[in-house]
C-alpha atoms as a PDB file:
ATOM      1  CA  UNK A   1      -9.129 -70.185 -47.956  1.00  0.00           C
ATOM      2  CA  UNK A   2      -7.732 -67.470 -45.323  1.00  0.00           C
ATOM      3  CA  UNK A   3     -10.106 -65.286 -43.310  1.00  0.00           C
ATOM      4  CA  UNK A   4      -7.531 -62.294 -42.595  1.00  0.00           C
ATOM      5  CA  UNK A   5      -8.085 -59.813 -40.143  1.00  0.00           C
ATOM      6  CA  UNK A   6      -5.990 -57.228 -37.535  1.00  0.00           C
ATOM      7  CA  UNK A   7      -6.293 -57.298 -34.167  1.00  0.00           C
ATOM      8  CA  UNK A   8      -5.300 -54.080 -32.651  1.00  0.00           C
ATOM      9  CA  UNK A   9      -5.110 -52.204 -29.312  1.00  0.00           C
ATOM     10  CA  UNK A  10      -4.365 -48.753 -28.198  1.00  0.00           C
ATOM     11  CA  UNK A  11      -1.636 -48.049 -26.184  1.00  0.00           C
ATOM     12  CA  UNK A  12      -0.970 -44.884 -23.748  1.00  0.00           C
ATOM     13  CA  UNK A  13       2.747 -44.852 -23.292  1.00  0.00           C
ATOM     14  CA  UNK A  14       3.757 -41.743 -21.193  1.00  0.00           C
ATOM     15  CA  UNK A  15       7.221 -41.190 -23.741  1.00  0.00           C
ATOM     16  CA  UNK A  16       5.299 -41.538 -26.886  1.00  0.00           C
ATOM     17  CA  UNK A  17       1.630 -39.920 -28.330  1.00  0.00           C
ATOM     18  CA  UNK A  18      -1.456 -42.613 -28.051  1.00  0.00           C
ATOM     19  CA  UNK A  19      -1.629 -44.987 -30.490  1.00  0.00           C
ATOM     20  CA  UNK A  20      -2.455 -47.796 -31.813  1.00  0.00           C
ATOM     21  CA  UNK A  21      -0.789 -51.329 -32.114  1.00  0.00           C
ATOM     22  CA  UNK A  22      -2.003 -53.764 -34.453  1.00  0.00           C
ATOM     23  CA  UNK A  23      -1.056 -57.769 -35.430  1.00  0.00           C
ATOM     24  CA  UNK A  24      -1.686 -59.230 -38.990  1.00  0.00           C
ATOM     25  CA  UNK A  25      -3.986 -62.963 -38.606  1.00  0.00           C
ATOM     26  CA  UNK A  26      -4.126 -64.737 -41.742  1.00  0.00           C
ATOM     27  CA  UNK A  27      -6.698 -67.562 -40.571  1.00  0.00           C
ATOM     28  CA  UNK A  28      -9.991 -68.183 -39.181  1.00  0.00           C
ATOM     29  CA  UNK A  29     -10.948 -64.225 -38.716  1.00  0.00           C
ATOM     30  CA  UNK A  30     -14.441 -64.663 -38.414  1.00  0.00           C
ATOM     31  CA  UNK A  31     -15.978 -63.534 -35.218  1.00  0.00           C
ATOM     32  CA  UNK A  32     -17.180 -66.857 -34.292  1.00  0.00           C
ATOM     33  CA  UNK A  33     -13.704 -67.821 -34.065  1.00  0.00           C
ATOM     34  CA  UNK A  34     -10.902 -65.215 -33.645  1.00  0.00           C
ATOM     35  CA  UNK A  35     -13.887 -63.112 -31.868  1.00  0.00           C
ATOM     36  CA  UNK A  36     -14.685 -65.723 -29.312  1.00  0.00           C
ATOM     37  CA  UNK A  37     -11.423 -66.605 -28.571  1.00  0.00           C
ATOM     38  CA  UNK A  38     -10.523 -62.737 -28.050  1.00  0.00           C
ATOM     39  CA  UNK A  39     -13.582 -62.079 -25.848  1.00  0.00           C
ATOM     40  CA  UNK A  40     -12.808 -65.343 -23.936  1.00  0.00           C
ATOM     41  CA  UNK A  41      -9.174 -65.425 -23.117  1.00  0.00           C
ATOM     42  CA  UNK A  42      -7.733 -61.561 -24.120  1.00  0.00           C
ATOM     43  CA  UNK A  43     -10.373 -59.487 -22.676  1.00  0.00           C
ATOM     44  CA  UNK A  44      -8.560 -56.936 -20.685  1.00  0.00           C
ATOM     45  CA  UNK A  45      -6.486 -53.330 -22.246  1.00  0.00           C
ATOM     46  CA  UNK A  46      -3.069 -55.514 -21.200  1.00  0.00           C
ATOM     47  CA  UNK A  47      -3.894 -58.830 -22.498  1.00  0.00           C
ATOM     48  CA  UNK A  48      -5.289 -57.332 -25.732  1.00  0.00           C
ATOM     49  CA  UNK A  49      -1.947 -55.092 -26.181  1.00  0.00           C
ATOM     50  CA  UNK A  50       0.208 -57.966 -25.807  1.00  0.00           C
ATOM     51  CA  UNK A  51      -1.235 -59.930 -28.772  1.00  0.00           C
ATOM     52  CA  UNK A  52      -1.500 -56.516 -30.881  1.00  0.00           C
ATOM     53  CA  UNK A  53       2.320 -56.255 -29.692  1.00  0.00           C
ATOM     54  CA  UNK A  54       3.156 -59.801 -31.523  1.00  0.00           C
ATOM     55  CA  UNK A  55       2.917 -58.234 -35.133  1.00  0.00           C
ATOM     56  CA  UNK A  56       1.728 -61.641 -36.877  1.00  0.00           C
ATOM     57  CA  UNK A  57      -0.296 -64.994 -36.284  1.00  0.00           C
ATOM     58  CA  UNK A  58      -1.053 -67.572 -38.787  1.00  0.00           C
ATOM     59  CA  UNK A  59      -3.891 -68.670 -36.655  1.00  0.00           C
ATOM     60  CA  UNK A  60      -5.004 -66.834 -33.793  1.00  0.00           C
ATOM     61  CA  UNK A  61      -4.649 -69.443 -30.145  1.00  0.00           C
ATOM     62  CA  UNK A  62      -6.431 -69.303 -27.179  1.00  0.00           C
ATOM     63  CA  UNK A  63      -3.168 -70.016 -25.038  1.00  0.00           C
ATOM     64  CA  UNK A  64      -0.594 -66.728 -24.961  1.00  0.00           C
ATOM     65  CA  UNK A  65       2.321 -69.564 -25.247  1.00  0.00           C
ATOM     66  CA  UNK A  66       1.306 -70.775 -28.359  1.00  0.00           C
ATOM     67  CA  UNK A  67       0.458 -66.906 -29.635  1.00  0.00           C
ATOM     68  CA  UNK A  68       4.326 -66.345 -28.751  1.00  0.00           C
ATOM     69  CA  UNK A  69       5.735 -69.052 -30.439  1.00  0.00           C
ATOM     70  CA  UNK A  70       7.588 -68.891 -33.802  1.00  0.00           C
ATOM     71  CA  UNK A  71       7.462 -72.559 -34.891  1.00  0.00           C
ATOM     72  CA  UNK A  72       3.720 -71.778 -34.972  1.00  0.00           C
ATOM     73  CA  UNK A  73       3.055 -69.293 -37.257  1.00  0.00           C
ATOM     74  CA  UNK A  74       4.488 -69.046 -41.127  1.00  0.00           C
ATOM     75  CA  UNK A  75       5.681 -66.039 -40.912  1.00  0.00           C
ATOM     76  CA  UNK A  76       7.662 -63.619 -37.942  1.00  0.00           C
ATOM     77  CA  UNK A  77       6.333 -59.735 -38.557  1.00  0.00           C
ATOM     78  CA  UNK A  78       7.018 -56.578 -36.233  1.00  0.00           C
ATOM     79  CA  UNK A  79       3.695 -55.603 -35.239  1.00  0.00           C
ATOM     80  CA  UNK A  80       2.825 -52.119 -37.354  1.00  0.00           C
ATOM     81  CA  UNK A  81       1.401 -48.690 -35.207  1.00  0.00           C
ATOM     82  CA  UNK A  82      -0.302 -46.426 -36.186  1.00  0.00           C
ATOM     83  CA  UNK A  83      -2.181 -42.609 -34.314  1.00  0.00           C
ATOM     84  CA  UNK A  84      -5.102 -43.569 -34.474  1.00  0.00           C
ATOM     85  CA  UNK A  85      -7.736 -46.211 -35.345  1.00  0.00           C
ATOM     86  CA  UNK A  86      -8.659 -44.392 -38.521  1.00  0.00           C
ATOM     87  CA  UNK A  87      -5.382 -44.728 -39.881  1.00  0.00           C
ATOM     88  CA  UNK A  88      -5.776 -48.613 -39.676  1.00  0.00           C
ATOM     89  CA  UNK A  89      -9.224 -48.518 -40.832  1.00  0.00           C
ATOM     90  CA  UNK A  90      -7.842 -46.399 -44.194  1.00  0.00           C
ATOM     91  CA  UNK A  91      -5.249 -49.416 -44.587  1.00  0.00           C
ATOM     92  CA  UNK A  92      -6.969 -52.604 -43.722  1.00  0.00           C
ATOM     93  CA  UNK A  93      -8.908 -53.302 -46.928  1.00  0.00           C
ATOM     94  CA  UNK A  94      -6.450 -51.984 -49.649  1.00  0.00           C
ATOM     95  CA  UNK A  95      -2.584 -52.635 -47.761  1.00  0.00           C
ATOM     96  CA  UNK A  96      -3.722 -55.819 -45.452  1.00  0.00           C
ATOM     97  CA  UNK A  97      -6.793 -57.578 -47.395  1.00  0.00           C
ATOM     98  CA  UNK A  98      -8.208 -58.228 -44.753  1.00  0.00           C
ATOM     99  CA  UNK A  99     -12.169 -59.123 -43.995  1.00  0.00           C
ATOM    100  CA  UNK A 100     -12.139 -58.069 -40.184  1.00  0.00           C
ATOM    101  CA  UNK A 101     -10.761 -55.590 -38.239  1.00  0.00           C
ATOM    102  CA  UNK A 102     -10.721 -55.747 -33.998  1.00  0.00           C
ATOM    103  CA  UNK A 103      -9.890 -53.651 -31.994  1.00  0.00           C
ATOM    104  CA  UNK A 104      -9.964 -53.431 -27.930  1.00  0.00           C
ATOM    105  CA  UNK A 105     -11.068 -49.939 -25.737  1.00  0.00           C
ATOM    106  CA  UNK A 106     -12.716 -51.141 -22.819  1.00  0.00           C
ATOM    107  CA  UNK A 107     -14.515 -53.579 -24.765  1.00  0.00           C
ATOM    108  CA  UNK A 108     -13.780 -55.793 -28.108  1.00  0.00           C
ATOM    109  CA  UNK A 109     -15.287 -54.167 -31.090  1.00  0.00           C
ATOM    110  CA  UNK A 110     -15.081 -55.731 -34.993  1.00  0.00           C
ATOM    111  CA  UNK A 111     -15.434 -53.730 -37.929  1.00  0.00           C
ATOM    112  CA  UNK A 112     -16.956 -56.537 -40.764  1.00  0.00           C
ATOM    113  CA  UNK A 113     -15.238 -54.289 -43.622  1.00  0.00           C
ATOM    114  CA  UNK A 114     -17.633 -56.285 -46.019  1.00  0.00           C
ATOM    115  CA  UNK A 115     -20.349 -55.376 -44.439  1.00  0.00           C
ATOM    116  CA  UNK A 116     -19.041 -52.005 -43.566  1.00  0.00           C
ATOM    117  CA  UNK A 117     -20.812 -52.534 -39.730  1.00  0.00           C
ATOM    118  CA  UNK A 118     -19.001 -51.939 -36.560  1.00  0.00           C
ATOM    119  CA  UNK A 119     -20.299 -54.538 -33.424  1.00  0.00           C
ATOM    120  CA  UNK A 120     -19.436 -54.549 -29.924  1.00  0.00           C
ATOM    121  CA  UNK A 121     -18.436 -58.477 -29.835  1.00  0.00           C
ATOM    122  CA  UNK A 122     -19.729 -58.876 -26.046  1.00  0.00           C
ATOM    123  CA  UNK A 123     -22.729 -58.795 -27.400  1.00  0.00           C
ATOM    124  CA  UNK A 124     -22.506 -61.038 -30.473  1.00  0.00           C
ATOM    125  CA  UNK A 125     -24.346 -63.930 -30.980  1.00  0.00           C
ATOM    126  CA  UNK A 126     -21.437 -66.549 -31.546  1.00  0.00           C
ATOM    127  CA  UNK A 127     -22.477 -69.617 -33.753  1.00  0.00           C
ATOM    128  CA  UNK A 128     -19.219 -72.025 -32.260  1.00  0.00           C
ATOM    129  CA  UNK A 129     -19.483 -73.605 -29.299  1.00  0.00           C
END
């Protein structure tokens, strides 16, 4: 069974207002996964964008290459944007289904919409090795 979530970033592009960029993952989720392998590998405004900017993953990688290639994911989606990080929170559970939401500002954050809690993910206790 998928474990969807978004993974989003905000962007501050001088021809445009601030927003928000944000990817569709249909696998794996979780913070002890797609969490760790954020923290680990995408932890920086740029490198955080960049996946946001890919619009969908099947299964989130920890290499960029694999992120970026088509013959690995099911599906090829524009990534969606939105003002603000409320407007994605509105959508998540009712247009996307999904269970998490991240999102990078100086740090990497997950909303657990079940549990309706918000944690800053550098200081989550990851159960995978």
């Amino acid at each position: 069974m998928a474990t969807r979530s978004l993974i989003c970033a905000k962007f501050n592009n001088p021809e445009f207002e601030p927003g928000v960029a944000m990817a569709y993952c249909h696998y794996d989720g979780y913070p002890d996964y797609n969490g760790k392998i954020l923290v680990e590998n995408y932890n920086s405004l740029e490198d955080a964008f960049a996946l946001a900017n890919i619009g969908y993953f099947s299964s989130l990688s920890e290499n960029m290459e694999d992120n970026l290639n088509p013959e690995k994911h099911a599906n090829e989606c524009e990534p969606d944007f939105f003002n603000s990080m409320a407007e994605v929170f509105e959508e998540a559970e009712s247009d996307y289904g999904v269970e998490y939401v991240y999102y990078f500002d100086q740090y990497w954050y997950v909303w657990d919409i079940r549990a309706d809690r918000v944690s800053v993910l550098e200081t989550y206790d990851f159960k995978v090795n």
